[in-house]
N, C-alpha and C. Protein backbone atom coordinates (compact mmCIF):
# COMPACT_ATOMS: atom_id res chain seq x y z
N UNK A 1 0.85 -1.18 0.00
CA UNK A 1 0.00 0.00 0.00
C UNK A 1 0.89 1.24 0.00
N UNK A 2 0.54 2.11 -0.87
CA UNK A 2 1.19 3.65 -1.18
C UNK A 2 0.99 4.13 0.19
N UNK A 3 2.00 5.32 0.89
CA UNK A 3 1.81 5.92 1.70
C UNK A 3 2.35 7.51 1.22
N UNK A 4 1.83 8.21 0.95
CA UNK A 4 2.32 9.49 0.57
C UNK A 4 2.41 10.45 1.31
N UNK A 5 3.92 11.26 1.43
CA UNK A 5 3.72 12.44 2.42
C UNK A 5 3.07 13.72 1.76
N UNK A 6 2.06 14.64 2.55
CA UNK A 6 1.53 15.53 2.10
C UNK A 6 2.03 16.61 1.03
N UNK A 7 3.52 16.67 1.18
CA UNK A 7 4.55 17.60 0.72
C UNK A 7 4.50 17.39 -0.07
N UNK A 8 4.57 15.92 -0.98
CA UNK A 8 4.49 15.04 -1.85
C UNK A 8 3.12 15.22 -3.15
N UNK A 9 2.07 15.59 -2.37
CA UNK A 9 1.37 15.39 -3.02
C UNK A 9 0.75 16.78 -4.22
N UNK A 10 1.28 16.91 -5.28
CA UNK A 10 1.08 17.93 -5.94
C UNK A 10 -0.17 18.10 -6.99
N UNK A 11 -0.52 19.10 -7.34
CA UNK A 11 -1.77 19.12 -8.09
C UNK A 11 -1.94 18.10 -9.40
N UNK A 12 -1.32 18.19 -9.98
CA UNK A 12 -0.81 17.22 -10.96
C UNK A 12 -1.35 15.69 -10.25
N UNK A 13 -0.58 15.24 -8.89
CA UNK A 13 -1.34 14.11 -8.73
C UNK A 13 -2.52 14.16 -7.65
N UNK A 14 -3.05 15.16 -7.64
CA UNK A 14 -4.28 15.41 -7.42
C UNK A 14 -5.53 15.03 -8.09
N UNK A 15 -5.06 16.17 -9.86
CA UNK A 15 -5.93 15.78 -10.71
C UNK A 15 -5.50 14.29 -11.06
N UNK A 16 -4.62 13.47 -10.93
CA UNK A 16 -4.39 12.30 -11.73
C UNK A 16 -5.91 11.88 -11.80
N UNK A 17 -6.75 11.28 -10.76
CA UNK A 17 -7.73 10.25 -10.25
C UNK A 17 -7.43 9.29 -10.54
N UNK A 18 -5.76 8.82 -9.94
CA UNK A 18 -5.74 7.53 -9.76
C UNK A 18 -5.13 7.06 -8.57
N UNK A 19 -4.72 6.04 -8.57
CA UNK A 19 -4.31 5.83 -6.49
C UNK A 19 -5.32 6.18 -5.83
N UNK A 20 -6.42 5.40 -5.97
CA UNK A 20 -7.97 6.49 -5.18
C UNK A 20 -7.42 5.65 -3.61
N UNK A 21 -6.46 4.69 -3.06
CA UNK A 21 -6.60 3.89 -2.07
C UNK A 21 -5.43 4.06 -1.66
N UNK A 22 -4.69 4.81 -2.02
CA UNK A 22 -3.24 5.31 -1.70
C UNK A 22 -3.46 6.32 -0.53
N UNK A 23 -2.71 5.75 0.86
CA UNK A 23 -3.02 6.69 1.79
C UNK A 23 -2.01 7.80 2.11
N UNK A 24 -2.53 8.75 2.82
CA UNK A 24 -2.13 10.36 3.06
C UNK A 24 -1.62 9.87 4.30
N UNK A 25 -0.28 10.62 4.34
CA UNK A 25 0.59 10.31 5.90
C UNK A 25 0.09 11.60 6.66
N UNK A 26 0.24 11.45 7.80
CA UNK A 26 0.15 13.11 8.77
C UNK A 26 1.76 13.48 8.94
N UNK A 27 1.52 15.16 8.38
CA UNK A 27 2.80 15.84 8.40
C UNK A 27 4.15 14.82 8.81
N UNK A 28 3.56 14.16 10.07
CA UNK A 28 5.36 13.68 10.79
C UNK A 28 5.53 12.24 9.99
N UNK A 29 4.43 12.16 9.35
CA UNK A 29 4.90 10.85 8.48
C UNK A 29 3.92 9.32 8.89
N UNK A 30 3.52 9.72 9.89
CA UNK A 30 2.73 8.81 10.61
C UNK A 30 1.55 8.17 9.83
N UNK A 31 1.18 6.90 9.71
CA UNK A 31 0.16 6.12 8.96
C UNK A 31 -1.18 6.88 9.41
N UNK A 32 -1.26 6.68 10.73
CA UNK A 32 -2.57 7.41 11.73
C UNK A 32 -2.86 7.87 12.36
N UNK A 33 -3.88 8.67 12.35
CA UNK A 33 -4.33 10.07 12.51
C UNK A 33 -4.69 9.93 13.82
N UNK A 34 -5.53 8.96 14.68
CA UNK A 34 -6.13 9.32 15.52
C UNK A 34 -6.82 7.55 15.97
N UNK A 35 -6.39 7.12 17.08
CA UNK A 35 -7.60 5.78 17.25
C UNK A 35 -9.05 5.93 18.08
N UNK A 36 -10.24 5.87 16.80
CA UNK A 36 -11.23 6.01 17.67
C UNK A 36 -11.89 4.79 18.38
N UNK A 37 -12.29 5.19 19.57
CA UNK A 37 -12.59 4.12 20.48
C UNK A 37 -14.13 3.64 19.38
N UNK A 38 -14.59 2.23 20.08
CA UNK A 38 -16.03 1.57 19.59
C UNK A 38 -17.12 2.35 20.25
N UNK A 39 -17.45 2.97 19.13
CA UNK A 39 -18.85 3.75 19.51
C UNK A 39 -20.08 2.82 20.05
N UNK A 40 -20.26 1.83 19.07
CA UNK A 40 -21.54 0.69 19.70
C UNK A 40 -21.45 -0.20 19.16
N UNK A 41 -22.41 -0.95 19.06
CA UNK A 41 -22.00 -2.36 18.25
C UNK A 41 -21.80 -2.62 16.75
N UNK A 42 -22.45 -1.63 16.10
CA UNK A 42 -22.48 -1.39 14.72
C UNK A 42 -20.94 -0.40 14.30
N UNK A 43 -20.75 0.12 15.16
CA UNK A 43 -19.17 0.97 15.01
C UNK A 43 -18.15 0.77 15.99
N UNK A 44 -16.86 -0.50 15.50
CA UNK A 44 -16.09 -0.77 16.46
C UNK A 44 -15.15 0.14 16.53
N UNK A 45 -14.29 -0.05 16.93
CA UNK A 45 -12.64 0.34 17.68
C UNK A 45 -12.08 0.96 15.89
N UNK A 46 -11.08 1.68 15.81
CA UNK A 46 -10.68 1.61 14.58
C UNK A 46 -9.01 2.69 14.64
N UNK A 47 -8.40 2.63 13.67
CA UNK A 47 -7.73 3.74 12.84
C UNK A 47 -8.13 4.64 12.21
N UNK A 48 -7.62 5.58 12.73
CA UNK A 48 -8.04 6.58 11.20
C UNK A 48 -6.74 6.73 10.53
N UNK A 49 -7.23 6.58 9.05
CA UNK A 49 -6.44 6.94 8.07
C UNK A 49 -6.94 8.01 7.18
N UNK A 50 -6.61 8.48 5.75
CA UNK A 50 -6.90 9.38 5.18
C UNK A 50 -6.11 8.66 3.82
N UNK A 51 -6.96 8.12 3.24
CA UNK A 51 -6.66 8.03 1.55
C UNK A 51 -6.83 8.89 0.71
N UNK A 52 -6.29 9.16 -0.48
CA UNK A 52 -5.59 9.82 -1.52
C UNK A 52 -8.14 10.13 -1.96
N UNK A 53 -8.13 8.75 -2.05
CA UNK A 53 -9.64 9.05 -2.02
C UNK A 53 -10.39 9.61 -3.88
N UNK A 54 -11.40 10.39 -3.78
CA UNK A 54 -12.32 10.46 -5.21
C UNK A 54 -13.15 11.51 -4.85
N UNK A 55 -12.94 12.57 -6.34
CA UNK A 55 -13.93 13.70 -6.07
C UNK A 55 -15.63 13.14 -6.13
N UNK A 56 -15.74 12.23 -6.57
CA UNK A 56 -17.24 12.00 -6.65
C UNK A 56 -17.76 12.07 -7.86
N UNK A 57 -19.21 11.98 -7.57
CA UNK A 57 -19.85 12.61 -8.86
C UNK A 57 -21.40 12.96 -8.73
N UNK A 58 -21.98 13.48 -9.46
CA UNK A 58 -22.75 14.01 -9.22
C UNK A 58 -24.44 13.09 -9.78
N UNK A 59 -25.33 12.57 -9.20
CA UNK A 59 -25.99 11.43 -9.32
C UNK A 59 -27.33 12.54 -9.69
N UNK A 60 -27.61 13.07 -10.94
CA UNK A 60 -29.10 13.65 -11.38
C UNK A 60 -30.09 12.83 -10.73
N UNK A 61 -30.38 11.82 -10.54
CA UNK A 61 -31.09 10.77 -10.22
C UNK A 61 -31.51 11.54 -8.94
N UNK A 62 -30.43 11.24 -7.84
CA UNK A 62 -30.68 11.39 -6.43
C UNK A 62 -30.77 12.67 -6.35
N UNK A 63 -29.84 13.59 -7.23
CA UNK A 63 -29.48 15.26 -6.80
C UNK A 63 -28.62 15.44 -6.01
N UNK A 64 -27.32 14.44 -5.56
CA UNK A 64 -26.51 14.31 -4.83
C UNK A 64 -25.15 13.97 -5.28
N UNK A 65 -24.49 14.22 -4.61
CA UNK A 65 -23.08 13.87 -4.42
C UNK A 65 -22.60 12.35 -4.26
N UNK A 66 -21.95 11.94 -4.72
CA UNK A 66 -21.68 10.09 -3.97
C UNK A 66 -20.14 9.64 -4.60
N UNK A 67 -20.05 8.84 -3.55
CA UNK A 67 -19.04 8.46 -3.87
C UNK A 67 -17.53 9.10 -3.59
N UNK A 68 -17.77 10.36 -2.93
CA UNK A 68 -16.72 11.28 -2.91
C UNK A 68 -16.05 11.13 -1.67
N UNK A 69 -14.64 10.78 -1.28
CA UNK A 69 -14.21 10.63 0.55
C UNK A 69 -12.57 10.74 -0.25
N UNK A 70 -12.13 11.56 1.19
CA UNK A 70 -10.81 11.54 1.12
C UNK A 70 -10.02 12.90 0.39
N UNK A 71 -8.79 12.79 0.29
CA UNK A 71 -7.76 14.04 0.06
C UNK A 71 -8.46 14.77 -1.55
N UNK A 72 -8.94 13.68 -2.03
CA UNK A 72 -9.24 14.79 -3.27
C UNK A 72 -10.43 15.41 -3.15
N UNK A 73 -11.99 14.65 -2.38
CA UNK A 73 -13.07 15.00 -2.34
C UNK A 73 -12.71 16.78 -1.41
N UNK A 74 -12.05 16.59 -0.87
CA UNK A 74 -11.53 17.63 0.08
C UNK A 74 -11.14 18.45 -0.88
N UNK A 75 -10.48 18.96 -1.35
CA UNK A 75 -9.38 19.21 -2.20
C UNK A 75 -10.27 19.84 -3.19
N UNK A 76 -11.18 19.20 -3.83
CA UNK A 76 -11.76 19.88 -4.73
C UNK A 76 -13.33 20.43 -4.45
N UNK A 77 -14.02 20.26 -3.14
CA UNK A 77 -15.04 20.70 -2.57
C UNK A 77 -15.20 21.41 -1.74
N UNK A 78 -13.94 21.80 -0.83
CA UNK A 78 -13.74 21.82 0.55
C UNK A 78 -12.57 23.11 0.95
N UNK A 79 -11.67 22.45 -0.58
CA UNK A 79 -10.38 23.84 0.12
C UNK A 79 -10.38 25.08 0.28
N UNK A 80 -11.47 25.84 -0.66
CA UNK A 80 -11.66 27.24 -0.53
C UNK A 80 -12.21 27.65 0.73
N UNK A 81 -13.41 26.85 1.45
CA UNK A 81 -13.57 27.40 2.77
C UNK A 81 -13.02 27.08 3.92
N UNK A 82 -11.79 25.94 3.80
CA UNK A 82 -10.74 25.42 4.93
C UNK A 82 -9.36 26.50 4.84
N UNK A 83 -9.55 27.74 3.37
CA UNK A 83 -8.15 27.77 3.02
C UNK A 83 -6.98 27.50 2.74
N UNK A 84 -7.56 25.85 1.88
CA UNK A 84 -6.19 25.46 1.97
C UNK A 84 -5.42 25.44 0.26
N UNK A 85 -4.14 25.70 0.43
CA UNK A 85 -3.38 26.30 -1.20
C UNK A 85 -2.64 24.92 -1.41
N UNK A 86 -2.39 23.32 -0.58
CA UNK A 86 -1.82 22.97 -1.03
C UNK A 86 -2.32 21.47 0.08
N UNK A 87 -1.95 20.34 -0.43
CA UNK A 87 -2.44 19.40 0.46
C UNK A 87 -1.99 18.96 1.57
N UNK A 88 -1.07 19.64 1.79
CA UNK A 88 -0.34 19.85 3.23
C UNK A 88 -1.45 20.78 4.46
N UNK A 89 -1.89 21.60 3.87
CA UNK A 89 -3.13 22.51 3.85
C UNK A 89 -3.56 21.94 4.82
N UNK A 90 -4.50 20.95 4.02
CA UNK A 90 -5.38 19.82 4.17
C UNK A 90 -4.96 19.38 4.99
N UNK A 91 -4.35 18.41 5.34
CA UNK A 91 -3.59 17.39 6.90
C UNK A 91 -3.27 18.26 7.68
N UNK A 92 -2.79 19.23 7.97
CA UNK A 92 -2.88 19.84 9.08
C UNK A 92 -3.95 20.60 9.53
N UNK A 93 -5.25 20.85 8.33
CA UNK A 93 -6.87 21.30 9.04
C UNK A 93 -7.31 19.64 9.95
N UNK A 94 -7.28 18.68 8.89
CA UNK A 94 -7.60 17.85 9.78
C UNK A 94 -7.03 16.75 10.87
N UNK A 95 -6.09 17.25 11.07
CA UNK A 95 -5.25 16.97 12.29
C UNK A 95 -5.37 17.94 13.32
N UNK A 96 -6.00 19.07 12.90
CA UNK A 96 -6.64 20.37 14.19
C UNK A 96 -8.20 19.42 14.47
N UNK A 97 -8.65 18.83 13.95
CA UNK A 97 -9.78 18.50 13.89
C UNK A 97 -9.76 16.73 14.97
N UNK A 98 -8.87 16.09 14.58
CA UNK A 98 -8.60 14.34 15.22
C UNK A 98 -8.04 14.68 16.32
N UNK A 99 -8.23 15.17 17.13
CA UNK A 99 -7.60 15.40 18.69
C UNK A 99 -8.18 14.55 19.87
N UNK A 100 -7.49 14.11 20.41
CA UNK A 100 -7.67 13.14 21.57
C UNK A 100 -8.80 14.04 22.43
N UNK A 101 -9.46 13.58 22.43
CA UNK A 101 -11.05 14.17 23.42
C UNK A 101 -11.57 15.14 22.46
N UNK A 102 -11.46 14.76 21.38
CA UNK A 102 -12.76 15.63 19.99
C UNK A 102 -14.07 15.06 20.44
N UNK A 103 -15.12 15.26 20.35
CA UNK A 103 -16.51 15.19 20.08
C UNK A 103 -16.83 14.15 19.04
N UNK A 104 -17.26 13.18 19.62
CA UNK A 104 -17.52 11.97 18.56
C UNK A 104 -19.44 11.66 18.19
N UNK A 105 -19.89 12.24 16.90
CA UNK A 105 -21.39 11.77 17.30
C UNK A 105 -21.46 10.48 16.04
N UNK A 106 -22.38 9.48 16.72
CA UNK A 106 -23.09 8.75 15.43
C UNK A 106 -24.67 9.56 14.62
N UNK A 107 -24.67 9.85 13.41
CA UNK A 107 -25.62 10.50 12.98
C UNK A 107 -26.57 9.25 12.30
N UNK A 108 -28.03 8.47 12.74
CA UNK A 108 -28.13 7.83 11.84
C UNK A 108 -28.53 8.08 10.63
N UNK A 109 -29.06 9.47 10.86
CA UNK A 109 -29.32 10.24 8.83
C UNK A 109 -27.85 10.07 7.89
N UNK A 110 -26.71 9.41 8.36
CA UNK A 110 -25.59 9.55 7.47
C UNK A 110 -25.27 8.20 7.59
N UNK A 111 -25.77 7.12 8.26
CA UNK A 111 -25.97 5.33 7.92
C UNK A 111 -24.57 5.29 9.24
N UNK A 112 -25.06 4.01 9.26
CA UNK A 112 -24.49 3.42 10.77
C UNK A 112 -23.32 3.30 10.64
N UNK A 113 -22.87 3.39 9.46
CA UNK A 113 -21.33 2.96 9.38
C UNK A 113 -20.56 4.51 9.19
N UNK A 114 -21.34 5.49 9.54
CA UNK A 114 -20.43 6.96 9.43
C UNK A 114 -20.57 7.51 11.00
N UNK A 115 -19.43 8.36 11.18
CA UNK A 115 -19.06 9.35 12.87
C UNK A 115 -19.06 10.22 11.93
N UNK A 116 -19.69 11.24 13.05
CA UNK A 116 -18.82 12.60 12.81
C UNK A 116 -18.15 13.05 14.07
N UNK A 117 -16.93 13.78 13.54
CA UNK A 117 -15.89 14.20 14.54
C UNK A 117 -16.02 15.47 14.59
N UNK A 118 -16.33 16.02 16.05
CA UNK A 118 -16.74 17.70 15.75
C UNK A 118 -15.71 18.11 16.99
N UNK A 119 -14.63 18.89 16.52
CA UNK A 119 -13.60 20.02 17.33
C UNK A 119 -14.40 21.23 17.29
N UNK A 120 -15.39 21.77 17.99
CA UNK A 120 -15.66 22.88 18.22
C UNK A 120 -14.37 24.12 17.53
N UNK A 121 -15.13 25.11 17.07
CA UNK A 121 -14.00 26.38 16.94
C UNK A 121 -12.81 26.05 15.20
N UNK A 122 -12.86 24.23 15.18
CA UNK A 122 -11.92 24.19 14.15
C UNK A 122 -12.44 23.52 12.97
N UNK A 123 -13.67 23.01 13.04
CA UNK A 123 -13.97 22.18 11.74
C UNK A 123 -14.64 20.89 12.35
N UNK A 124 -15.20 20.01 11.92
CA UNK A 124 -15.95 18.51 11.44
C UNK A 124 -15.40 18.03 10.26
N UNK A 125 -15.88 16.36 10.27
CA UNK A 125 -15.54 15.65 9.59
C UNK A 125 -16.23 14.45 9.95
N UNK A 126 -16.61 13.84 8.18
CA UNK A 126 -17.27 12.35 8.93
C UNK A 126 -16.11 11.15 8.17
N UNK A 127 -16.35 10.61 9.18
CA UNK A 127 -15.06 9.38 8.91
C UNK A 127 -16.96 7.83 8.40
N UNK A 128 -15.73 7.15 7.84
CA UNK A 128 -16.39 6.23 7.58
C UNK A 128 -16.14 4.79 7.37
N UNK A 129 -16.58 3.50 7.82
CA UNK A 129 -16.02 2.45 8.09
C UNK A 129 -15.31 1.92 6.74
């Protein structure tokens, strides 16, 4: 499995859309971000990681978004109101965000297998099994 440091990751292989499973290191190089404890029985114990990931697409059908998670869905939905100019950007908004005693909710409007992680003051994020 690819592990890429953020520094690393340039627009060029941004736009590639390929390596959608190639994961994003945190700044110090580290595989993971954060271990969240087992919310309930439907959401155990886990890692967080952050893969390279997919902008999505857009489903006329539903009127929705799908399919989209990770450094690029970010990247191309997300960076103008996080401010971020580069994907380094990015890992360090959400490494302000994975902090040991963050706010963990299960939403079931977003299916049993998604958290959201809410740092008051710095941002959210939903992780997903």
């Amino acid at each position: 499995m690819n592990l890429l440091l953020p520094r690393d990751i340039v627009e060029a292989v941004l736009n590639d859309k390929k390596t959608k499973n190639a994961r994003v290191a945190k700044c110090d190089g580290s595989e993971f971000f954060l271990e969240l404890p087992s919310m309930n029985a439907d959401f155990p114990a886990g890692k967080i990681i952050l893969k390279l990931g997919d902008s999505g697409f857009y489903n006329k059908r539903t009127k929705s978004l799908e399919g989209a998670y990770g450094l690029r869905h970010i990247w191309d939905k997300h960076r103008v109101e996080i401010g971020a100019t580069s994907a380094e950007d990015i890992v360090i908004f959400l490494e302000s965000i994975l902090l040991a005693g963050a706010e963990v909710l299960i939403d079931p409007k977003k299916g049993q297998n998604k958290a959201i992680v809410v740092e008051s003051g710095t941002g959210m994020m939903i992780l997903e099994l």
